[in-house]
Each structure stands twice: as C-alpha cells, then as structure tokens.
C-alpha atoms as a PDB file:
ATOM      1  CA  UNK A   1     -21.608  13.360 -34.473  1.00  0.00           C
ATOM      2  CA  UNK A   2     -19.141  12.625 -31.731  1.00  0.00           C
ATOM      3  CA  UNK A   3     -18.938   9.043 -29.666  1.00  0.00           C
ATOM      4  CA  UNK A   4     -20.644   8.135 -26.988  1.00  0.00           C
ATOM      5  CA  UNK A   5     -18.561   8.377 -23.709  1.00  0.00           C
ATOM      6  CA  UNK A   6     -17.635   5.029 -22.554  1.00  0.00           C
ATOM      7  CA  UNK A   7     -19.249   5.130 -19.445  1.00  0.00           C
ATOM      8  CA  UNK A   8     -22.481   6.368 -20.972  1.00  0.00           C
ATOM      9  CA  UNK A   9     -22.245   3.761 -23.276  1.00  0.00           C
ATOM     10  CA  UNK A  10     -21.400   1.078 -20.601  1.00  0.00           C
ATOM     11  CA  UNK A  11     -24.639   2.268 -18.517  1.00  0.00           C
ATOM     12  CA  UNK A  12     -26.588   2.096 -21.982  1.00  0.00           C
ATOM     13  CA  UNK A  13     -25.227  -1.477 -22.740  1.00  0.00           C
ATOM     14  CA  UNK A  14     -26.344  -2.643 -18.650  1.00  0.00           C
ATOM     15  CA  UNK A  15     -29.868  -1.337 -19.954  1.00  0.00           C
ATOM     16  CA  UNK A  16     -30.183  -3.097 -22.957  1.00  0.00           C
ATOM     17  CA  UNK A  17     -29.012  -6.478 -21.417  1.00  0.00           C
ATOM     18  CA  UNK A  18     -31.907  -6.080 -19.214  1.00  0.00           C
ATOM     19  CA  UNK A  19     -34.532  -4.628 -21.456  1.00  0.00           C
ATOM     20  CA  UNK A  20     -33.076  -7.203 -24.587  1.00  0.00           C
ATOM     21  CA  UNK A  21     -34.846 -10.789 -25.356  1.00  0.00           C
ATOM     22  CA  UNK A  22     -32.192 -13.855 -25.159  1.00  0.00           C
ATOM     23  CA  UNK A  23     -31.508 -14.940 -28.689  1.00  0.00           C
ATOM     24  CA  UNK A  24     -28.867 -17.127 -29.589  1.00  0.00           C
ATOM     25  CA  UNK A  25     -27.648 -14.800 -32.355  1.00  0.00           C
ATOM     26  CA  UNK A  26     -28.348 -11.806 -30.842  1.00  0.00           C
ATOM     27  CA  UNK A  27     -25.733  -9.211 -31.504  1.00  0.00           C
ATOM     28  CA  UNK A  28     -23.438  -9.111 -28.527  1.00  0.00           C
ATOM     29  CA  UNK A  29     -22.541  -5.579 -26.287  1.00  0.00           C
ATOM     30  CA  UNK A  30     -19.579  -5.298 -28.081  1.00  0.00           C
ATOM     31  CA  UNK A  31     -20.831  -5.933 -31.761  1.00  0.00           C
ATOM     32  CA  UNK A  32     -23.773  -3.481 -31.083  1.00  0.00           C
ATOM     33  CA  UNK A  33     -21.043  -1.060 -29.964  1.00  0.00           C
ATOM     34  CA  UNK A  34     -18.965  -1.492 -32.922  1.00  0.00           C
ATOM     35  CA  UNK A  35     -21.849  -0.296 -34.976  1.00  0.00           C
ATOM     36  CA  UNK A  36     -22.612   2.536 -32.837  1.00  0.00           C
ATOM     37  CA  UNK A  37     -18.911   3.580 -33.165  1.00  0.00           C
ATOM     38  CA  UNK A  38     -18.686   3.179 -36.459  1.00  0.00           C
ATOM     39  CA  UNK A  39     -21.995   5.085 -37.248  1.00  0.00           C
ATOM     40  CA  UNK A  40     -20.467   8.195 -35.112  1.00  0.00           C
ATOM     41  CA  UNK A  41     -17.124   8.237 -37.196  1.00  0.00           C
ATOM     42  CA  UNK A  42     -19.234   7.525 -40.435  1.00  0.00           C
ATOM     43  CA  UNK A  43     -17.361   4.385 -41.171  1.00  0.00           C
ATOM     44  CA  UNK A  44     -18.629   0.956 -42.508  1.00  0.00           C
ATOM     45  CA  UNK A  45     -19.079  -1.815 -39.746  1.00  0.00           C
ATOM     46  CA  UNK A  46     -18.533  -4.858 -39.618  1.00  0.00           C
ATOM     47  CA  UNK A  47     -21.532  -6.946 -41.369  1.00  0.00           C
ATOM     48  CA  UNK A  48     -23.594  -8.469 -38.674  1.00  0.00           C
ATOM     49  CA  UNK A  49     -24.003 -12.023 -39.323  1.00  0.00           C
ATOM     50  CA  UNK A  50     -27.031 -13.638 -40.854  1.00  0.00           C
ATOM     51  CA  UNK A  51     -29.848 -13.362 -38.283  1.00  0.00           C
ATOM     52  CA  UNK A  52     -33.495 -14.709 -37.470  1.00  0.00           C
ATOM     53  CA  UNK A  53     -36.309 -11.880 -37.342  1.00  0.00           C
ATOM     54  CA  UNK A  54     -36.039 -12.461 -33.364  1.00  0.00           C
ATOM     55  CA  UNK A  55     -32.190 -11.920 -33.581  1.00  0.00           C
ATOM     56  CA  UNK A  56     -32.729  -8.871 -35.570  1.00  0.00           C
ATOM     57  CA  UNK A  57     -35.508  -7.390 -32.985  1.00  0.00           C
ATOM     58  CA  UNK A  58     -33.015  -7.840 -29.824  1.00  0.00           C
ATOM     59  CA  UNK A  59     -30.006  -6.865 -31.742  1.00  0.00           C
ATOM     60  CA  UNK A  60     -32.324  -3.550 -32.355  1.00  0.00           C
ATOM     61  CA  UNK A  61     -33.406  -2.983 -28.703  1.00  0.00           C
ATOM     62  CA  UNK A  62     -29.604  -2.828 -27.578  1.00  0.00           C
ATOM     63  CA  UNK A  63     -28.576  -0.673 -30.080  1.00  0.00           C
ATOM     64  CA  UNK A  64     -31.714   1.928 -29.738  1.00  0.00           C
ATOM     65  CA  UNK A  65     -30.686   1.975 -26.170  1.00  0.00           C
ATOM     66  CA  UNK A  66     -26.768   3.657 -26.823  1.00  0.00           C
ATOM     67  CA  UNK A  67     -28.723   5.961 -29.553  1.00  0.00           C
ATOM     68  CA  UNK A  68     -31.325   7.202 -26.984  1.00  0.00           C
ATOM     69  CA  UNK A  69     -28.230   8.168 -24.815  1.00  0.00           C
ATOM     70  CA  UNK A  70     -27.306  10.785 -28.078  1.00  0.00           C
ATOM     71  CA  UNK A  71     -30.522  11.728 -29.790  1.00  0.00           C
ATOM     72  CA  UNK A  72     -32.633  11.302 -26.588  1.00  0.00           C
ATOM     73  CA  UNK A  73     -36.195  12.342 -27.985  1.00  0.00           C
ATOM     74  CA  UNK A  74     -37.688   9.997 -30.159  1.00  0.00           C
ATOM     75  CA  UNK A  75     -40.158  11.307 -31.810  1.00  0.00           C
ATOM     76  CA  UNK A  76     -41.892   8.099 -34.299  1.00  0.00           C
ATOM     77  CA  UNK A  77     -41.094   5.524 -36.658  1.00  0.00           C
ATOM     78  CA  UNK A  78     -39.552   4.404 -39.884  1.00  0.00           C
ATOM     79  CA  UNK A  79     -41.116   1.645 -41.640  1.00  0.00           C
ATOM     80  CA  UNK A  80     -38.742  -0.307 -43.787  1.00  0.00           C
ATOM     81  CA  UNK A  81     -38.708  -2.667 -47.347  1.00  0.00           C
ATOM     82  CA  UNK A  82     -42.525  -1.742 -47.161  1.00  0.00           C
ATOM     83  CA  UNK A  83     -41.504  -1.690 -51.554  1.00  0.00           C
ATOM     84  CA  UNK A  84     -41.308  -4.883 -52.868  1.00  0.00           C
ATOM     85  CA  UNK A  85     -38.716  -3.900 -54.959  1.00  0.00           C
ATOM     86  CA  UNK A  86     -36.805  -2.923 -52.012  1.00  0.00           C
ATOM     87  CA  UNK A  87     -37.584  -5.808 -50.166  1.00  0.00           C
ATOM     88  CA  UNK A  88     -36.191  -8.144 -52.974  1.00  0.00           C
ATOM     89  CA  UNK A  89     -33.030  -5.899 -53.384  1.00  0.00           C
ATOM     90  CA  UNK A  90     -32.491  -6.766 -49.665  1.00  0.00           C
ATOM     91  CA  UNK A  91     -33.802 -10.642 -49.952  1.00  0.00           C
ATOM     92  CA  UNK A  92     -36.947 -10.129 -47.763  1.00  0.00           C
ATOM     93  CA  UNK A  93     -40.537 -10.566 -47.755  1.00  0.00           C
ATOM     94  CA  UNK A  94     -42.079  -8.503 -44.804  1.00  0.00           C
ATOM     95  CA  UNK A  95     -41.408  -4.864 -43.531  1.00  0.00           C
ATOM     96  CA  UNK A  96     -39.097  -4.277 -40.502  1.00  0.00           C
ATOM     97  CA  UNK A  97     -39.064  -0.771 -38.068  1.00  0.00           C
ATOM     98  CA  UNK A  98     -37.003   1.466 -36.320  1.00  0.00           C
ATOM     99  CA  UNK A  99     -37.256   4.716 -34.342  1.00  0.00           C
ATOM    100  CA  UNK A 100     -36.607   8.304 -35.344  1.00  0.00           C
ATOM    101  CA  UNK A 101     -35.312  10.351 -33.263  1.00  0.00           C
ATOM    102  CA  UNK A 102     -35.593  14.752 -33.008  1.00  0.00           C
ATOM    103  CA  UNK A 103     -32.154  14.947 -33.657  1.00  0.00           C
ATOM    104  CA  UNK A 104     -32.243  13.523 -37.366  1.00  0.00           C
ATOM    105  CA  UNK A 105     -35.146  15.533 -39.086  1.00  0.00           C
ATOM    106  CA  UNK A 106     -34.086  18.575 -41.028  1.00  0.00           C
ATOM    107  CA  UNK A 107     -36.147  21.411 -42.720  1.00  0.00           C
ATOM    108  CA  UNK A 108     -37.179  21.555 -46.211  1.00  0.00           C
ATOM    109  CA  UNK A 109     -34.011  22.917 -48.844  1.00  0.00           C
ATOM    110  CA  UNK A 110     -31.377  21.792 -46.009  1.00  0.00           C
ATOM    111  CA  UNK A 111     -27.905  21.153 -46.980  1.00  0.00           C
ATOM    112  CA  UNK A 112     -26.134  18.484 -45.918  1.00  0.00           C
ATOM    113  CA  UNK A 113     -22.123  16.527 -46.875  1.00  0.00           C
ATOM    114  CA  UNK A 114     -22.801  13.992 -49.528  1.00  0.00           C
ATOM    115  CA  UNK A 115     -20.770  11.697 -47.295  1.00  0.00           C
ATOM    116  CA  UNK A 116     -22.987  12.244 -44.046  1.00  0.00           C
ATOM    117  CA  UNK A 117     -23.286   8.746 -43.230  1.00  0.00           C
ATOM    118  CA  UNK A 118     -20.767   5.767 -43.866  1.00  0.00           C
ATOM    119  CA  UNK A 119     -23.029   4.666 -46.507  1.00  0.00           C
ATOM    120  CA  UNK A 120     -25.138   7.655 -47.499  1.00  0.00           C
ATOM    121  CA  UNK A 121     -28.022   7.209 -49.565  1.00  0.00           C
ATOM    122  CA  UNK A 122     -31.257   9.244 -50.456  1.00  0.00           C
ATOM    123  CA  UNK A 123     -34.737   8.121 -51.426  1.00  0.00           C
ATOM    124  CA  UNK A 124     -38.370   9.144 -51.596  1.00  0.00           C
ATOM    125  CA  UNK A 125     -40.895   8.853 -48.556  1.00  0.00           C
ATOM    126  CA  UNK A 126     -43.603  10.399 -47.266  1.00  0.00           C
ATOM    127  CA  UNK A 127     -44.361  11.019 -43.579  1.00  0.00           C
ATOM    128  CA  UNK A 128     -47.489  10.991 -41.558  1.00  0.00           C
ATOM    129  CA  UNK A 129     -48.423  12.734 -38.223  1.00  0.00           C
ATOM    130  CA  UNK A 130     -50.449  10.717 -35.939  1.00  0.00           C
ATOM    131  CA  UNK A 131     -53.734  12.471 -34.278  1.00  0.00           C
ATOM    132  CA  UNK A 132     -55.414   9.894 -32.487  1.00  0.00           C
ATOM    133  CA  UNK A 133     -54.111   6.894 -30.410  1.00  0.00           C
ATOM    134  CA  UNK A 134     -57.150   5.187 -32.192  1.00  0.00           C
ATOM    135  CA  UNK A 135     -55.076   4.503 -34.942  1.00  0.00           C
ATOM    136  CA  UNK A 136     -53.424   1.443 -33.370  1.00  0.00           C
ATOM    137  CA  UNK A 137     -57.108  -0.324 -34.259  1.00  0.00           C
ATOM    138  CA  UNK A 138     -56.550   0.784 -38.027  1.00  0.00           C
ATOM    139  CA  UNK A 139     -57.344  -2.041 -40.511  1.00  0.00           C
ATOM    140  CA  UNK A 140     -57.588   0.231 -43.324  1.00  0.00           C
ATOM    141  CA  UNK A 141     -55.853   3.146 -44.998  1.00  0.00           C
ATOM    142  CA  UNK A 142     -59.380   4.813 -44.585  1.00  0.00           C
ATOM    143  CA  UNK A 143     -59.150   4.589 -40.990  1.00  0.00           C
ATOM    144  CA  UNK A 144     -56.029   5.502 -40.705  1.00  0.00           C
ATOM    145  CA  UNK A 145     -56.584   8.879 -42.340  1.00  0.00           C
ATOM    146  CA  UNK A 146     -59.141   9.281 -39.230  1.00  0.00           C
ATOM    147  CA  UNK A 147     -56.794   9.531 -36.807  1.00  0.00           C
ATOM    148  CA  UNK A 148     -53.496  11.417 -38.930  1.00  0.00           C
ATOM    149  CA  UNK A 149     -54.039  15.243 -38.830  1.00  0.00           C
ATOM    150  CA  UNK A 150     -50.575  15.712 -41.511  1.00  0.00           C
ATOM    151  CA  UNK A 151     -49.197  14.349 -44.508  1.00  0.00           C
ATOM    152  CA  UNK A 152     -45.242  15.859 -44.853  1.00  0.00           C
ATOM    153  CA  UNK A 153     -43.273  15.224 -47.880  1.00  0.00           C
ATOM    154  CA  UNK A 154     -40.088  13.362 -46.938  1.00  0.00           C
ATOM    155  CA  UNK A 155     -36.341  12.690 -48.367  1.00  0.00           C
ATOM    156  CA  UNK A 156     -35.254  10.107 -46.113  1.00  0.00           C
ATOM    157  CA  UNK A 157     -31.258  10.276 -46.059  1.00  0.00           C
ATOM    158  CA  UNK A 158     -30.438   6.824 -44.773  1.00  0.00           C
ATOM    159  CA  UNK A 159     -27.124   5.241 -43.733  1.00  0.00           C
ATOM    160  CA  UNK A 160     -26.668   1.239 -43.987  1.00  0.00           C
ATOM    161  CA  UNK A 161     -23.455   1.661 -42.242  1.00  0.00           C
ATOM    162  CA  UNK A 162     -22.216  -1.691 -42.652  1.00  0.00           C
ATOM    163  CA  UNK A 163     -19.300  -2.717 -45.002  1.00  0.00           C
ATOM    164  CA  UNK A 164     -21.458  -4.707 -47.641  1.00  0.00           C
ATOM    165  CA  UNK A 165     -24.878  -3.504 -47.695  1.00  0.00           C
ATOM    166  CA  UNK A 166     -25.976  -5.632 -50.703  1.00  0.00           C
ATOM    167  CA  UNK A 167     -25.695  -8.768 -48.252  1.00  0.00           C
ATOM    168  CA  UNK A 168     -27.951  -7.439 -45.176  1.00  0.00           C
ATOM    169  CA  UNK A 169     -31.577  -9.494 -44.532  1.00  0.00           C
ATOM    170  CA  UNK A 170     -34.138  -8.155 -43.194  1.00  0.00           C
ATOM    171  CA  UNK A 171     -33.133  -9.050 -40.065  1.00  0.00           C
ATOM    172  CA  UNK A 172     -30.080  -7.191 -40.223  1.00  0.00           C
ATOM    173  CA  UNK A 173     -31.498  -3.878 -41.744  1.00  0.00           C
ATOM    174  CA  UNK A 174     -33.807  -3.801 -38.327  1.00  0.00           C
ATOM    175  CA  UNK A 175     -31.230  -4.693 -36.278  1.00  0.00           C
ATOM    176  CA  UNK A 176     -29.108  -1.390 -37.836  1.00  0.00           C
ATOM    177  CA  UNK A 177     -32.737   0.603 -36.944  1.00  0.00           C
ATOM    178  CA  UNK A 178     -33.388   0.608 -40.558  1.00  0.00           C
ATOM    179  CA  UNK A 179     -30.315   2.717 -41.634  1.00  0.00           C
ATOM    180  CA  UNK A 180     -32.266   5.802 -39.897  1.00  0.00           C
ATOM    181  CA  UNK A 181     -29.659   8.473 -39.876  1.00  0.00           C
ATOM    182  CA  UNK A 182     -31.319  12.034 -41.119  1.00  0.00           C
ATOM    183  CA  UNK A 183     -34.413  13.333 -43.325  1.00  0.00           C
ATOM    184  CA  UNK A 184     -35.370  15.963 -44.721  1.00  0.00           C
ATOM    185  CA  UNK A 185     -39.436  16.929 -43.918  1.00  0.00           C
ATOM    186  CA  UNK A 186     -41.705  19.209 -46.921  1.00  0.00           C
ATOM    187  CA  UNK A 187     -44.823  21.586 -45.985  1.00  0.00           C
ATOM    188  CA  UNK A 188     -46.994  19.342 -44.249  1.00  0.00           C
ATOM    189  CA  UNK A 189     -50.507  18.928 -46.149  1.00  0.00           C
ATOM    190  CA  UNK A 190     -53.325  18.882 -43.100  1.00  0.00           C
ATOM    191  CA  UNK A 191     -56.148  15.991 -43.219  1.00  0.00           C
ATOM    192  CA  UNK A 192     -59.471  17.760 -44.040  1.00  0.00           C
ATOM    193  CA  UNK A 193     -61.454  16.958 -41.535  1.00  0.00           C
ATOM    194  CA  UNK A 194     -64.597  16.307 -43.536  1.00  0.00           C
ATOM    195  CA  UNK A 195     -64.999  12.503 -44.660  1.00  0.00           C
ATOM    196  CA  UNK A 196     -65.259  12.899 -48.548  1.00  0.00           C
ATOM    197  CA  UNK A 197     -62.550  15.484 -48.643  1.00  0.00           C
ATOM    198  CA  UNK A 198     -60.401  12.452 -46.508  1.00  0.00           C
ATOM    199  CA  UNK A 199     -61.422   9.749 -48.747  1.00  0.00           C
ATOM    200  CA  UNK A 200     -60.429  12.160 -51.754  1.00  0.00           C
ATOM    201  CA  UNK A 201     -56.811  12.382 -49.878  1.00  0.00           C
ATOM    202  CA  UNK A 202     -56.211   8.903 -49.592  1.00  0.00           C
ATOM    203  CA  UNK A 203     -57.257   8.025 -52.759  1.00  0.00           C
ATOM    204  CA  UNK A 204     -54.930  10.732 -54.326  1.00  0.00           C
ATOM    205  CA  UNK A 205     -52.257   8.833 -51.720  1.00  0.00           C
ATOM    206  CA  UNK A 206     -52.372   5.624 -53.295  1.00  0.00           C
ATOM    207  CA  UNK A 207     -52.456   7.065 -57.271  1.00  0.00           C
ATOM    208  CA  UNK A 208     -49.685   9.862 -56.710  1.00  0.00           C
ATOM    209  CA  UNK A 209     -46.864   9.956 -59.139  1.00  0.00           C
ATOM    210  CA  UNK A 210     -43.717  10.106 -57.057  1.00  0.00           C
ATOM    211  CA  UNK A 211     -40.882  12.049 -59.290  1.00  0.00           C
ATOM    212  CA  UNK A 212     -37.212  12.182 -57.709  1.00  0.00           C
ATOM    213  CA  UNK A 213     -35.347  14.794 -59.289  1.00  0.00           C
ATOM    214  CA  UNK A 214     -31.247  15.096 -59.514  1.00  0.00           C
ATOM    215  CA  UNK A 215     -30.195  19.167 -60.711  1.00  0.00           C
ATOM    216  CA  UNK A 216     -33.959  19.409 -62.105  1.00  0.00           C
ATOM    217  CA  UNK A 217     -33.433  16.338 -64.152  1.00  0.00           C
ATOM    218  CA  UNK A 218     -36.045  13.229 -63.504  1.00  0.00           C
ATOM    219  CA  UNK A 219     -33.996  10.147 -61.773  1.00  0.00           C
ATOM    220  CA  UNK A 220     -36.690   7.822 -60.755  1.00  0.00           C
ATOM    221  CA  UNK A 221     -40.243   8.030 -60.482  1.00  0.00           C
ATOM    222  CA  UNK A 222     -42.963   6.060 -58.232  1.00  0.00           C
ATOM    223  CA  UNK A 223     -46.340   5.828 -57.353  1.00  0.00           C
ATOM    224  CA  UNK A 224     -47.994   6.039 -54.425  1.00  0.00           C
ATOM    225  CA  UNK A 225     -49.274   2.208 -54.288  1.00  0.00           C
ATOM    226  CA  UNK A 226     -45.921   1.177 -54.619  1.00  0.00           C
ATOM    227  CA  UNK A 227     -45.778   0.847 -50.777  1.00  0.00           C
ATOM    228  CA  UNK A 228     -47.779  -1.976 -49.803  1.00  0.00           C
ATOM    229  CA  UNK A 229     -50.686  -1.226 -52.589  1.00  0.00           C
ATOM    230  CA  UNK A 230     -51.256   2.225 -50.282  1.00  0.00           C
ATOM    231  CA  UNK A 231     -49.008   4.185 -48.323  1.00  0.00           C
ATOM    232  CA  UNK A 232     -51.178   3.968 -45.178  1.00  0.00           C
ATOM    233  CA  UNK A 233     -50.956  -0.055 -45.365  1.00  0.00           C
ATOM    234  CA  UNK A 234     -47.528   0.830 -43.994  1.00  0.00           C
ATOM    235  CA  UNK A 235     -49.322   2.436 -41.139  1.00  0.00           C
ATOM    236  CA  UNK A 236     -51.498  -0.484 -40.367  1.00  0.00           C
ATOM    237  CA  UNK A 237     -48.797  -3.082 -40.452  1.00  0.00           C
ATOM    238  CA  UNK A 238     -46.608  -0.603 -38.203  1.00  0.00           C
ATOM    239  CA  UNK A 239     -49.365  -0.718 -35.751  1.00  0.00           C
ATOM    240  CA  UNK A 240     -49.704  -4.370 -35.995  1.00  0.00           C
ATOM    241  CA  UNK A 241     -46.350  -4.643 -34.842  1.00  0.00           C
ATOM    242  CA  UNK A 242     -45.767  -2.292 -32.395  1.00  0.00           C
ATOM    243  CA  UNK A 243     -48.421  -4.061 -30.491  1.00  0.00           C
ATOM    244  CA  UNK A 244     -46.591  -7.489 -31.170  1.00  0.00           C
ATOM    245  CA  UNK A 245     -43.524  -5.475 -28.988  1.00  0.00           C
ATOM    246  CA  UNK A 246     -46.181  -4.081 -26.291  1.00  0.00           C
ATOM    247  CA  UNK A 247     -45.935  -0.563 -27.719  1.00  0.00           C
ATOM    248  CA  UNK A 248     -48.012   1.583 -29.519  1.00  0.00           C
ATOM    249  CA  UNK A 249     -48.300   4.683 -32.067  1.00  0.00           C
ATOM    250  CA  UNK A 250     -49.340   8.226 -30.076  1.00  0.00           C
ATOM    251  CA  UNK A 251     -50.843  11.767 -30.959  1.00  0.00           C
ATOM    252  CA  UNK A 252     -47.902  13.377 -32.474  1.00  0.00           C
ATOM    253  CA  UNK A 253     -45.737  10.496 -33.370  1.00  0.00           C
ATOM    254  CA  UNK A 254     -43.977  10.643 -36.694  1.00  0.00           C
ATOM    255  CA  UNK A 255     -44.389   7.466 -39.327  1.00  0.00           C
ATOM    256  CA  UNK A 256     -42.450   7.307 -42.068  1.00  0.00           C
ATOM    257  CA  UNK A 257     -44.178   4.990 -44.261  1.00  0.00           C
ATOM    258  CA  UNK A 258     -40.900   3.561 -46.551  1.00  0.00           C
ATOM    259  CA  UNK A 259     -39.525   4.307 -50.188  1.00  0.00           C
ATOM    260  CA  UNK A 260     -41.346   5.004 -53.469  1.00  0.00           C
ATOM    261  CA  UNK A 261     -38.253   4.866 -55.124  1.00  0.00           C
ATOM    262  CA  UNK A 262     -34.419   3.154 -55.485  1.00  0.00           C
ATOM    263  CA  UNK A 263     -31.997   4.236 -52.977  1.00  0.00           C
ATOM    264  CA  UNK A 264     -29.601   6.652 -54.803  1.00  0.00           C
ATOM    265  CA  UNK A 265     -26.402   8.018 -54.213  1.00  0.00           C
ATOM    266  CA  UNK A 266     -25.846  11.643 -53.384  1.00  0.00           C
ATOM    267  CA  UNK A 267     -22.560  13.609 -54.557  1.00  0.00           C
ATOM    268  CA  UNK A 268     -21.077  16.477 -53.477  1.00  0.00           C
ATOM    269  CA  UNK A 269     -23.104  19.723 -55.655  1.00  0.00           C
ATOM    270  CA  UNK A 270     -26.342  18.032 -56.340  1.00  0.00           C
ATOM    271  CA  UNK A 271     -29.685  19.173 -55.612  1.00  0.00           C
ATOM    272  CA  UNK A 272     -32.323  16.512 -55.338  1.00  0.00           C
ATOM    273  CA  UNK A 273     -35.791  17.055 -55.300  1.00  0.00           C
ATOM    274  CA  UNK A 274     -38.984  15.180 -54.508  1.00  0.00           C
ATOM    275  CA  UNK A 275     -42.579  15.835 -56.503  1.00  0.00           C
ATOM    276  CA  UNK A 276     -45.927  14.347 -55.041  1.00  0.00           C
ATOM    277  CA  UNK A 277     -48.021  14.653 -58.745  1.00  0.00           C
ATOM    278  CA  UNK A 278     -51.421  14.372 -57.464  1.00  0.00           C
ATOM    279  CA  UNK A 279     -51.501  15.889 -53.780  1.00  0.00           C
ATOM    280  CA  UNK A 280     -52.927  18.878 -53.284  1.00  0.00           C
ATOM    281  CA  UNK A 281     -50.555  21.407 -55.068  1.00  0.00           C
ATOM    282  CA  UNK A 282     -47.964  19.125 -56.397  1.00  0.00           C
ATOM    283  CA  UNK A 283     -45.456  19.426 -53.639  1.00  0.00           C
ATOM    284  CA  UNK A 284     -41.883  19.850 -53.313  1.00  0.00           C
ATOM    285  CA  UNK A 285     -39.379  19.009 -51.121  1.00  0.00           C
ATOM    286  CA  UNK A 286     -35.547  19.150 -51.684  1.00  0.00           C
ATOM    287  CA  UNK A 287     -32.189  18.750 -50.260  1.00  0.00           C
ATOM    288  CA  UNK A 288     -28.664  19.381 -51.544  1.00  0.00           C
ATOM    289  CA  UNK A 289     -25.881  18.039 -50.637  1.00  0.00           C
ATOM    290  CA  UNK A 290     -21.932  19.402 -50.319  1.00  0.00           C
END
C-alpha cells in the first residue's frame, strides 16, 4: 500500500475537522495521521491513549476520511467484540464498527504475506449481504433474514496496527476502524426466499459449528451463537447504531457480523481454512499466507 500524498492527506484532514464531533480526547490531525502512516508502511503506531466511546467515534470519522482518499468505495461494515470472549480479551462490554472498503476483500483460496499488516492476525466471520433497506427496523435475527439475500463465508485478516494491542479499549479498537485491513469472502449461500426454508437458515446460523483449520489440522472451533447468542443480533445492533450516527445499512451493503473464534497468528507457508458444520453443504473458505 503506498502513503497518502500529503496534500491529499491535508485536504482529507480539513474534511474530517469539519465532518468530526469536538471531544476533548479526540485523536488530533496529526495522531490520526500517524496511524494512517504507519498502517501504509505496515508498522505499529503509537497506542492511542485511553479514550471515551465518544472519543473513539470522532477519532474514527477523521481517520475513515484519509482511508476514503485510498480505498474510495466503501462497500459495508465490520462489526467488532460482538464475542464476549473477544470483548473481555480487549476489556469491553459492547460492540464497536467500522467500514469496509472494495479495496480489502479478496476471493476465496487467495494468498496473501503473513506479515500483511503491522499486526496481522486471522479469525473466523461470516458476512451478510443486505437486500432490503427494511432491515434498519430489524429487531430480530428473523427479520433480518427478510431483508439479506446472501450469507458468504468470511476469514477476516485484521490489522491492530498499534504497538501494544493487548492494551486497546473499545474505544480505541473503533477509533483504528476495527483493525479492518483485508478478508477473504467463501461461495455465498443465497436466502431462500420461502419463510420456513429462512427460518431453517437462521436457525442452522445460530447452531453452526465454526472449525478454523491451520495445514488441515483443527485450531479453534466456534459456534454460531457465539456472536451475540445469533449472528444476525450483530446485524440488529449494527443497525441500531448506524442510526445513532444518522446513517443507515443499504441493498448491497456488506456486514461482517464479528469473530467465532480467537484471533490467530498467520506464518509464512500456512494454509488456514474455515468450516461452517451445519450450513447448507458444510462450506469452505481458505486463505494461505507467504
């Protein structure tokens, strides 16, 4: 990835002073660009400091205006620590956001460097396709499966970029835009479009049996209610606070509905795999890295 010229970045920065909340501890231009630099030479940054939810949200806004300078086309979201057990590893107790962008999704058996980010990681996820801008009234994972037309198995490959990861809050990992950095996106599964065969899909949704695979050999394993009791709660609360920021999900927008699993290290040689036990046809979806 190559830097952002400096006066693209300086017109981004203008934008994102305007666009931005005031917050006390709001990242600054210059801390937001460190970051941003740091994330194109895939080095650590400096840690940002700790950081109220609002803090976190503006520090995000500044920074997703430099990154829409590079990537350009967003096309969704990633909703993060929607695991508990991630959430405690990280010392919070909600789920935070952040945008994906075109640019980052890859195709299913991609290889990529083990050291692709300044603090690589991989993990399992699971994306859905939105279908219906109905979905931002979803209270339910059954009425979110209305209005999704695809289910994609997803690797998420996500960078935390910062020099000591184990100390980030919440607040921090949104204001980073959740580590987003690249995935890697399975055959998608379509929504029937008949309301048993739906209601058979999200039930088989919240009892998978998520296997994550290293060289063919089992390295963690989740299940589908892992993620907020159902993966579509992830959905719902995503909705619930888009509209909190005066946006909203749209037909065709991307949701990546958070981990099933620890975040793992990759290394140069390995293969790792994902398994959905209990979808329709037990998918697959892999990556290996260099």
């Amino acid at each position: 990835m190559t830097t952002i010229p400096a006066r693209l970045a300086a017109v981004a920065f203008a934008a994102a002073v305007v666009a931005a909340p005031a917050s006390a501890a709001c990242l600054s231009n210059a801390e937001v660009g460190a970051i941003v630099d740091a994330f194109n030479a895939r080095q650590p940054a400096p840690n940002p400091p700790a950081m109220s939810l609002a803090d976190g949200e503006c520090s995000r806004e500044k920074l997703l205006a430099l990154l829409d300078h590079y990537y350009r086309d967003r096309v969704g979201y990633k909703a993060g620590l929607t695991n508990p057990a991630v959430q405690k590893r990280f010392n919070a107790d909600a789920p935070v956001w952040g945008v994906l962008y075109e640019k980052m999704l890859l195709e299913d058996g991609a290889t990529v460097e083990a050291a692709f980010g300044a603090r690589p990681l991989f993990e399992a996820d699971l994306i859905v396709r939105v279908s219906d801008a109905r979905i931002n009234q979803a209270k339910t994972p059954e009425d979110v499966m209305r209005f999704i037309d695809q289910v994609i198995p997803f690797i998420e490959l996500p960078d935390l970029v910062v020099q000591a990861p184990p100390q980030l809050n919440g607040a921090a990992i949104a204001a980073i835009n959740v580590g987003a950095r690249h995935g890697v996106l399975g055959r998608p599964i379509p929504v029937p479009v008949t309301r048993g065969e739906r209601y058979a899909l999200a039930n088989a949704l919240r009892d998978m049996t998520v296997i994550v695979r290293g060289d063919g050999t089992e390295v963690d394993r989740g299940q589908g209610k892992d993620v907020l009791d159902h993966p579509l709660n992830a959905v719902v609360w995503l909705a619930g606070d888009l509209a909190r920021h005066g946006l909203a999900l749209k037909p065709g927008d991307l949701v990546s509905v958070g981990s099933f699993s620890r975040l793992l290290p990759p290394k140069p040689g390995l293969k790792a795999s994902v398994e959905y036990v209990g979808l329709p046809g037990n998918p697959v979806v892999s990556v290996s890295f260099k």
